[in-house]
N, C-alpha and C. Protein backbone atom coordinates (compact mmCIF):
# COMPACT_ATOMS: atom_id res chain seq x y z
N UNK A 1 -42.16 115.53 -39.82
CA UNK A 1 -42.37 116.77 -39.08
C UNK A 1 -43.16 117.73 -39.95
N UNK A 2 -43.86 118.23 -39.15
CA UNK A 2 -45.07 119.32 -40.08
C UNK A 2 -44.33 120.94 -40.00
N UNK A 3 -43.54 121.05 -41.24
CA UNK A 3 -42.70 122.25 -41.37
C UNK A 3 -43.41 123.70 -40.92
N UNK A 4 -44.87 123.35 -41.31
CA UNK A 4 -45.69 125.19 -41.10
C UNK A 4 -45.67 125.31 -40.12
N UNK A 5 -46.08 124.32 -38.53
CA UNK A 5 -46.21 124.59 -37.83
C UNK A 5 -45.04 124.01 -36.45
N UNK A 6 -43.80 123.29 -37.24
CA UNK A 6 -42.76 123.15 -36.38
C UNK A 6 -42.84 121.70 -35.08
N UNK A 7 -44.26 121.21 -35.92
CA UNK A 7 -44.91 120.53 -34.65
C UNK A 7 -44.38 118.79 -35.36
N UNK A 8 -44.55 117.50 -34.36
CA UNK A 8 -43.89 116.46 -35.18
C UNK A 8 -45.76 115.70 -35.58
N UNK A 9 -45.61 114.60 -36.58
CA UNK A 9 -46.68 114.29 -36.69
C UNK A 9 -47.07 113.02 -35.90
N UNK A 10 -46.21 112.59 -35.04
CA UNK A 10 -46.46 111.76 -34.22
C UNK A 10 -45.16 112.02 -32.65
N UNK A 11 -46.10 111.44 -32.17
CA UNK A 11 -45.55 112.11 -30.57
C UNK A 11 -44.48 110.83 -30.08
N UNK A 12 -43.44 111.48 -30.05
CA UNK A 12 -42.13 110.88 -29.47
C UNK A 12 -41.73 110.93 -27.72
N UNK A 13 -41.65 109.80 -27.08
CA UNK A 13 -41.44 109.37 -25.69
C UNK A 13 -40.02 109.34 -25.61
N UNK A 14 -39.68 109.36 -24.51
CA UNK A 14 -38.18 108.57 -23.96
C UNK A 14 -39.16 107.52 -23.25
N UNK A 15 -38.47 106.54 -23.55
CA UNK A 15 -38.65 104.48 -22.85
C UNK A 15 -37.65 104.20 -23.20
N UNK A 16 -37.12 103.60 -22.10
CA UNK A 16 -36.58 102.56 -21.90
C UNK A 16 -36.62 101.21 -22.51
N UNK A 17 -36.38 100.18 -23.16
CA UNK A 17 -36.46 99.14 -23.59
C UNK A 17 -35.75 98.06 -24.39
N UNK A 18 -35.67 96.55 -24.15
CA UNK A 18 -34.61 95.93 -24.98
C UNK A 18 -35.40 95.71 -26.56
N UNK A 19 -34.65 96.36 -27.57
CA UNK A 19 -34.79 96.02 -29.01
C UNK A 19 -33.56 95.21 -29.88
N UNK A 20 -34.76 94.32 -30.60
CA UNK A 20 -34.06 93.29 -31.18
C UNK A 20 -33.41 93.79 -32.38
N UNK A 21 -32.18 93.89 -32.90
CA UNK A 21 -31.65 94.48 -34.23
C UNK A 21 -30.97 93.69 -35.01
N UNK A 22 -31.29 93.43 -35.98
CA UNK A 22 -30.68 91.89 -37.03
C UNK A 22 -30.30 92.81 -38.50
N UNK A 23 -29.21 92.36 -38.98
CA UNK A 23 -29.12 93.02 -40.02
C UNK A 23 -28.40 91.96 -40.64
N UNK A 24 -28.86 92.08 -42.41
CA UNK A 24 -28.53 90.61 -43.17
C UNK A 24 -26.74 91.32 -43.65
N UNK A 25 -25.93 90.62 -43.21
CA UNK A 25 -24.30 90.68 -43.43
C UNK A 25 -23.91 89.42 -43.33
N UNK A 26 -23.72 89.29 -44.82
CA UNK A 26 -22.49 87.86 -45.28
C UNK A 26 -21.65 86.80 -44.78
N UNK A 27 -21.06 87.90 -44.17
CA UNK A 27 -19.54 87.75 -43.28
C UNK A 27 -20.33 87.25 -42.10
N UNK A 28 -21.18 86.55 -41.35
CA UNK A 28 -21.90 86.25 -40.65
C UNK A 28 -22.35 85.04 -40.72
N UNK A 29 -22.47 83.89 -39.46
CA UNK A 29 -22.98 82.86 -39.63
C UNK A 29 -24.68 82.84 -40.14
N UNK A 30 -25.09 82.44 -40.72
CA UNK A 30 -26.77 82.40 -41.58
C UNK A 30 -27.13 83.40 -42.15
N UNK A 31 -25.74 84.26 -42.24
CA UNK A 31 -26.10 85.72 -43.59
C UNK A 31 -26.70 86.96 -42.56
N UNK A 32 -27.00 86.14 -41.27
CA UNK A 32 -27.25 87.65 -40.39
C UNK A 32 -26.46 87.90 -39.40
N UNK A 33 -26.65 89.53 -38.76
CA UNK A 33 -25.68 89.58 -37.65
C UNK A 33 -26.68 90.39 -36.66
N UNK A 34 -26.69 89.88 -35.33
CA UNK A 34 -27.55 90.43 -34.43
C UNK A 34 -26.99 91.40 -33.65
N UNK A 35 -27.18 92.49 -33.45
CA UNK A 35 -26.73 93.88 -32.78
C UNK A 35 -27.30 93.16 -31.15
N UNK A 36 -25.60 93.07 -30.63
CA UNK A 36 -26.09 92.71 -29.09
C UNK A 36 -26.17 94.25 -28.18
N UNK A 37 -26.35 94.22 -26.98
CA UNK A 37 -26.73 95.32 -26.11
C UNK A 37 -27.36 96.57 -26.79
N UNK A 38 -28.67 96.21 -27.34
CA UNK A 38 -29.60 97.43 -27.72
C UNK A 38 -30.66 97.62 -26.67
N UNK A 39 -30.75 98.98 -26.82
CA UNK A 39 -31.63 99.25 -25.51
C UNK A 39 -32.52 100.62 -26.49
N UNK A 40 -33.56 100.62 -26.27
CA UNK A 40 -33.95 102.42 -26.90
C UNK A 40 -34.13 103.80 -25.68
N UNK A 41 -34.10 104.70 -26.78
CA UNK A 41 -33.59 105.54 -25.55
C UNK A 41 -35.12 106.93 -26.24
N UNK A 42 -35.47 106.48 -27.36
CA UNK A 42 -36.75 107.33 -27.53
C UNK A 42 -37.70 106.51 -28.56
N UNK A 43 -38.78 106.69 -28.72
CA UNK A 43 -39.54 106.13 -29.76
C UNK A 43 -40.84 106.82 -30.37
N UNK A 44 -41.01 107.11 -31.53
CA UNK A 44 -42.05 107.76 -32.26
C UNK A 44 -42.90 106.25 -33.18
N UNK A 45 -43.89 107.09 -33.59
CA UNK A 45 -44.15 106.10 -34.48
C UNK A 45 -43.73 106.17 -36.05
N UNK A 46 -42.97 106.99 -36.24
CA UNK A 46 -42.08 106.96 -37.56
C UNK A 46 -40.47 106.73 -37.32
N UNK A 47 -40.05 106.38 -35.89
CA UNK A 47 -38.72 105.89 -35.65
C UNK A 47 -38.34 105.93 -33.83
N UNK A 48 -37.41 105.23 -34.14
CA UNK A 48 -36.68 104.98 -32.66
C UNK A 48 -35.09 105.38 -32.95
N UNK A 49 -34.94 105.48 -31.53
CA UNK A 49 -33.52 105.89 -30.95
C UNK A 49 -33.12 104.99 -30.37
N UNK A 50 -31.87 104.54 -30.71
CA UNK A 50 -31.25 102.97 -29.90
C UNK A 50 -30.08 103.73 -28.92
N UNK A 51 -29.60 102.96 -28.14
CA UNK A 51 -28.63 102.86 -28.00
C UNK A 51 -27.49 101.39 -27.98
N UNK A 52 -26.54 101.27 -28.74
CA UNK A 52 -26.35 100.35 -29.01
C UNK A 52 -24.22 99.97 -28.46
N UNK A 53 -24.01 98.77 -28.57
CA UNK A 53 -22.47 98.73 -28.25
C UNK A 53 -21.89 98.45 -29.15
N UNK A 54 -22.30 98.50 -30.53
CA UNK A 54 -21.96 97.99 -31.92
C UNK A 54 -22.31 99.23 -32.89
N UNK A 55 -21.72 99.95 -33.78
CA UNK A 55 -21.65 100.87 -34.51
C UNK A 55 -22.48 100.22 -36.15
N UNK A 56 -23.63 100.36 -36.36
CA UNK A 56 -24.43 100.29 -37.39
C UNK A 56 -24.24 101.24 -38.97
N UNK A 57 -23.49 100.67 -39.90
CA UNK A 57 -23.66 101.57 -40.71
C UNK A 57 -24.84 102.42 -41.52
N UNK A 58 -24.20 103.43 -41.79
CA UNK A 58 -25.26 104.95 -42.38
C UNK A 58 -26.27 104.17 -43.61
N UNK A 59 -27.64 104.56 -43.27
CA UNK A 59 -28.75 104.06 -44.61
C UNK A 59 -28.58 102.40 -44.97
N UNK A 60 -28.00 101.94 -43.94
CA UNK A 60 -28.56 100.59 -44.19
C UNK A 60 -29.62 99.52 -43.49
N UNK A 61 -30.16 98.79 -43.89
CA UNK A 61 -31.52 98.45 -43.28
C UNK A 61 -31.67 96.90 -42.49
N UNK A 62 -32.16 97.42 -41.48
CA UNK A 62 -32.35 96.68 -40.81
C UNK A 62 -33.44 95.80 -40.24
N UNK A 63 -33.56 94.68 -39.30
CA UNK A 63 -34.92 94.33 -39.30
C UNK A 63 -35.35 94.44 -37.27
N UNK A 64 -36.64 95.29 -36.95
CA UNK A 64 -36.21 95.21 -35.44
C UNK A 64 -37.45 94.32 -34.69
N UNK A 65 -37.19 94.08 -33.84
CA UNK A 65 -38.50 93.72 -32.95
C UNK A 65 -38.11 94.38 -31.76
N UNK A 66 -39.73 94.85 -30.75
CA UNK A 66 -39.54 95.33 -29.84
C UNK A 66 -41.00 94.89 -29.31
N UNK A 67 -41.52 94.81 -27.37
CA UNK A 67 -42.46 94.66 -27.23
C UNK A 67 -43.35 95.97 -27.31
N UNK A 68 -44.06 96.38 -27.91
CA UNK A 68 -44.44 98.11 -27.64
C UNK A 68 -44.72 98.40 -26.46
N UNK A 69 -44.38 99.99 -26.68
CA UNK A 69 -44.70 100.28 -25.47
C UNK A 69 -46.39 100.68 -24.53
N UNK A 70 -46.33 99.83 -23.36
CA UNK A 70 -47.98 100.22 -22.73
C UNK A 70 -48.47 98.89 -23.29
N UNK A 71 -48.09 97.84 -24.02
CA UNK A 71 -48.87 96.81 -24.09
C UNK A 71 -47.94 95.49 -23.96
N UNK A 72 -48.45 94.46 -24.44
CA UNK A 72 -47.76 93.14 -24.27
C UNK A 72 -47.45 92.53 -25.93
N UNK A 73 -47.55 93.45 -26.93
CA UNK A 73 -47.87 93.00 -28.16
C UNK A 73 -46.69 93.42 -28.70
N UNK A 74 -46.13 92.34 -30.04
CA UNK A 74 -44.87 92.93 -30.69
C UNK A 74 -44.89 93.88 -31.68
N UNK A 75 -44.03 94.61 -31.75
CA UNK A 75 -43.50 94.93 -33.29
C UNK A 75 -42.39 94.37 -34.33
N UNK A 76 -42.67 94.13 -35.04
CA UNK A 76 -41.72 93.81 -35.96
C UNK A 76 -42.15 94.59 -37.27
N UNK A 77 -41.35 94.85 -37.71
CA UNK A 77 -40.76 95.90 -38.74
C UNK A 77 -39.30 96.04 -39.19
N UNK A 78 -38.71 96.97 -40.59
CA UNK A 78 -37.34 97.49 -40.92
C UNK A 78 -37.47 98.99 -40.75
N UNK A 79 -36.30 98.91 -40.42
CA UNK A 79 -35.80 100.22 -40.74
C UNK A 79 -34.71 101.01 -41.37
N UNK A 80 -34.67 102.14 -41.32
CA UNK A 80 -33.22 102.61 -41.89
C UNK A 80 -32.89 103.44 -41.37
N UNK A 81 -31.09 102.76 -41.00
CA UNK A 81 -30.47 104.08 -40.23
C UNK A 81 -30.38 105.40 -40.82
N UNK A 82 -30.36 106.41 -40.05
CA UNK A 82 -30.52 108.07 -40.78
C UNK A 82 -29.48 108.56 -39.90
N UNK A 83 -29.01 108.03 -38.82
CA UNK A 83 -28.19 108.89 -37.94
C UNK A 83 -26.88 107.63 -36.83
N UNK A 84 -25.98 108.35 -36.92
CA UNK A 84 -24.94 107.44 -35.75
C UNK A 84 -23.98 108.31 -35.29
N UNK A 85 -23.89 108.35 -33.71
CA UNK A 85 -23.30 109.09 -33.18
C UNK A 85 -22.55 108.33 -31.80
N UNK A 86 -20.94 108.33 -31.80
CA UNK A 86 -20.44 107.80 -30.96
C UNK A 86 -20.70 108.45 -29.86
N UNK A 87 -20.74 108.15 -28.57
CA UNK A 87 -20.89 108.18 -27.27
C UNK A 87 -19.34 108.35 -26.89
N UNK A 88 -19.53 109.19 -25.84
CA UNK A 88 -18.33 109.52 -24.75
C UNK A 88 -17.79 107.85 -24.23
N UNK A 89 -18.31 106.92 -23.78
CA UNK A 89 -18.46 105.90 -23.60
C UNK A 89 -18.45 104.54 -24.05
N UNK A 90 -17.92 104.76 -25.51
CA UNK A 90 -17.89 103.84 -26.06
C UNK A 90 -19.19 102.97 -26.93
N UNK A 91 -20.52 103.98 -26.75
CA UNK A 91 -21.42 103.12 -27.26
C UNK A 91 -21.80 103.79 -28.12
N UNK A 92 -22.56 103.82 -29.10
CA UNK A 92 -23.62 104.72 -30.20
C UNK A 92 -24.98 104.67 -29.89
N UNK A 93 -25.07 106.36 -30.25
CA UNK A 93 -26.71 106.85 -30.18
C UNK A 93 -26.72 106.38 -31.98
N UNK A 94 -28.20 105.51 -32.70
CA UNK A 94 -28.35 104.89 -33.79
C UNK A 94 -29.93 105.51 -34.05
N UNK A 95 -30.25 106.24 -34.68
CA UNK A 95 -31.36 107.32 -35.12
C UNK A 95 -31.93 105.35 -36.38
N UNK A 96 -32.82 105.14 -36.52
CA UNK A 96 -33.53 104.70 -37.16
C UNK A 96 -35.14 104.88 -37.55
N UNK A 97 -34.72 104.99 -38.63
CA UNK A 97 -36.48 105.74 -39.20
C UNK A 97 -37.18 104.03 -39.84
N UNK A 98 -38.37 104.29 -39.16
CA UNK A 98 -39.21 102.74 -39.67
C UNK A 98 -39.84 102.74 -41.35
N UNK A 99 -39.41 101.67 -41.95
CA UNK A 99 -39.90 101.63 -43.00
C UNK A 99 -40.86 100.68 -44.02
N UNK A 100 -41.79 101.02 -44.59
CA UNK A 100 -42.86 99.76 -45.56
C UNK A 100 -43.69 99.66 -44.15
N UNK A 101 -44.01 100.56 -43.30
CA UNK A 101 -45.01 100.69 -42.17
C UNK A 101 -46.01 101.59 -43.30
N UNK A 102 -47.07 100.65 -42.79
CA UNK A 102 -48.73 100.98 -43.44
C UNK A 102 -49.50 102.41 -42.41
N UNK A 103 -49.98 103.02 -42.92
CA UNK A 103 -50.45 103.54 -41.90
C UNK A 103 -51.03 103.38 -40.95
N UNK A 104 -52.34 102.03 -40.79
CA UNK A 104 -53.03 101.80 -39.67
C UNK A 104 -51.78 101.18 -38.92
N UNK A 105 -50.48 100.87 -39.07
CA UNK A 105 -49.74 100.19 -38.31
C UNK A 105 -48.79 101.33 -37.20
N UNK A 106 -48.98 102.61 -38.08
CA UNK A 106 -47.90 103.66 -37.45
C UNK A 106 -49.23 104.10 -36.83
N UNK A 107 -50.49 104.42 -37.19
CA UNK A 107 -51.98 104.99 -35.75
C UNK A 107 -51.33 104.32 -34.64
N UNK A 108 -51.67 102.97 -35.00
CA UNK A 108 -51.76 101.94 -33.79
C UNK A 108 -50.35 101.95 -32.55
N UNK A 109 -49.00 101.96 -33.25
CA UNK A 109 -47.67 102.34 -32.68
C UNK A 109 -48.52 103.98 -31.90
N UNK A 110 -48.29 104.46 -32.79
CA UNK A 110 -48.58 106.24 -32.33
C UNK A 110 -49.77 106.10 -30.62
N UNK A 111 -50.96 105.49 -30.89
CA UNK A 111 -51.75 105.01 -29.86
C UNK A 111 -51.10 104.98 -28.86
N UNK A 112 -50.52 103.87 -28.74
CA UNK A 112 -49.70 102.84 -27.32
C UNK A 112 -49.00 104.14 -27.01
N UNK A 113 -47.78 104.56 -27.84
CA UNK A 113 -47.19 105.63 -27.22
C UNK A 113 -47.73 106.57 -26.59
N UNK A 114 -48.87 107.46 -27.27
CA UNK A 114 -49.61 108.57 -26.68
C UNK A 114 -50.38 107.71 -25.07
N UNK A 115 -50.41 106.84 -25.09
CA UNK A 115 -50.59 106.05 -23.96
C UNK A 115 -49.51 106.31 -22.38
N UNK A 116 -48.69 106.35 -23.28
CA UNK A 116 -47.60 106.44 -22.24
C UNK A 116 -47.04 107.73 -21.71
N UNK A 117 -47.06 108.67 -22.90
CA UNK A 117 -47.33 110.02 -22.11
C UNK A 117 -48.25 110.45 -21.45
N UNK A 118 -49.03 109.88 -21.42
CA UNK A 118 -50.35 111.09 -20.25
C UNK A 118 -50.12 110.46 -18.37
């Protein structure tokens, strides 16, 4: 976020969408564990908003795929949780900020999105 002027540096949507969430835990058959019923509920090109039925712990990293949005093409990337907030409902809002994203990779995310707002 650009503090002088209050403004964000990339433009954040609400979409809808199923995202893939894998996170490497031990205690797990092949060392990973896959976060079932993720759905996103916003997306920037420096992070997404999940909503999830599984509670993700704080600053730990994860790996996601999603199809972007406005095209047919994947993402894959990590991230790190920054935020978790239980739901009235039993589910969690899961704040994840994307990370070891290059810049032509966050333009290109940022693109598709600004796509989808107009």
């Amino acid at each position: 976020m650009n503090t002088e002027t209050g403004k964000r540096k990339y433009v954040r949507i609400n979409d809808e969408f199923n995202v893939r969430v894998v996170q490497k835990d031990d205690a797990y058959r092949r060392g990973i564990h896959e976060i079932k019923t993720t759905r996103s509920i916003n997306i920037s090109a420096s992070g997404i908003l999940i909503n999830s039925t599984e509670p993700l712990k704080l600053d730990s990293i994860v790996n996601i795929s999603f199809i972007k949005p406005n095209t047919f093409d994947f993402f894959r990337g990590a991230g790190r949780i920054v935020r978790v907030e239980k739901n009235k409902d039993g589910t969690y809002r899961i704040a994840i900020q994307f990370i070891n994203l290059n810049e032509k990779d966050m333009k290109e995310l940022d693109y598709y999105i600004r796509l989808g707002k107009k």
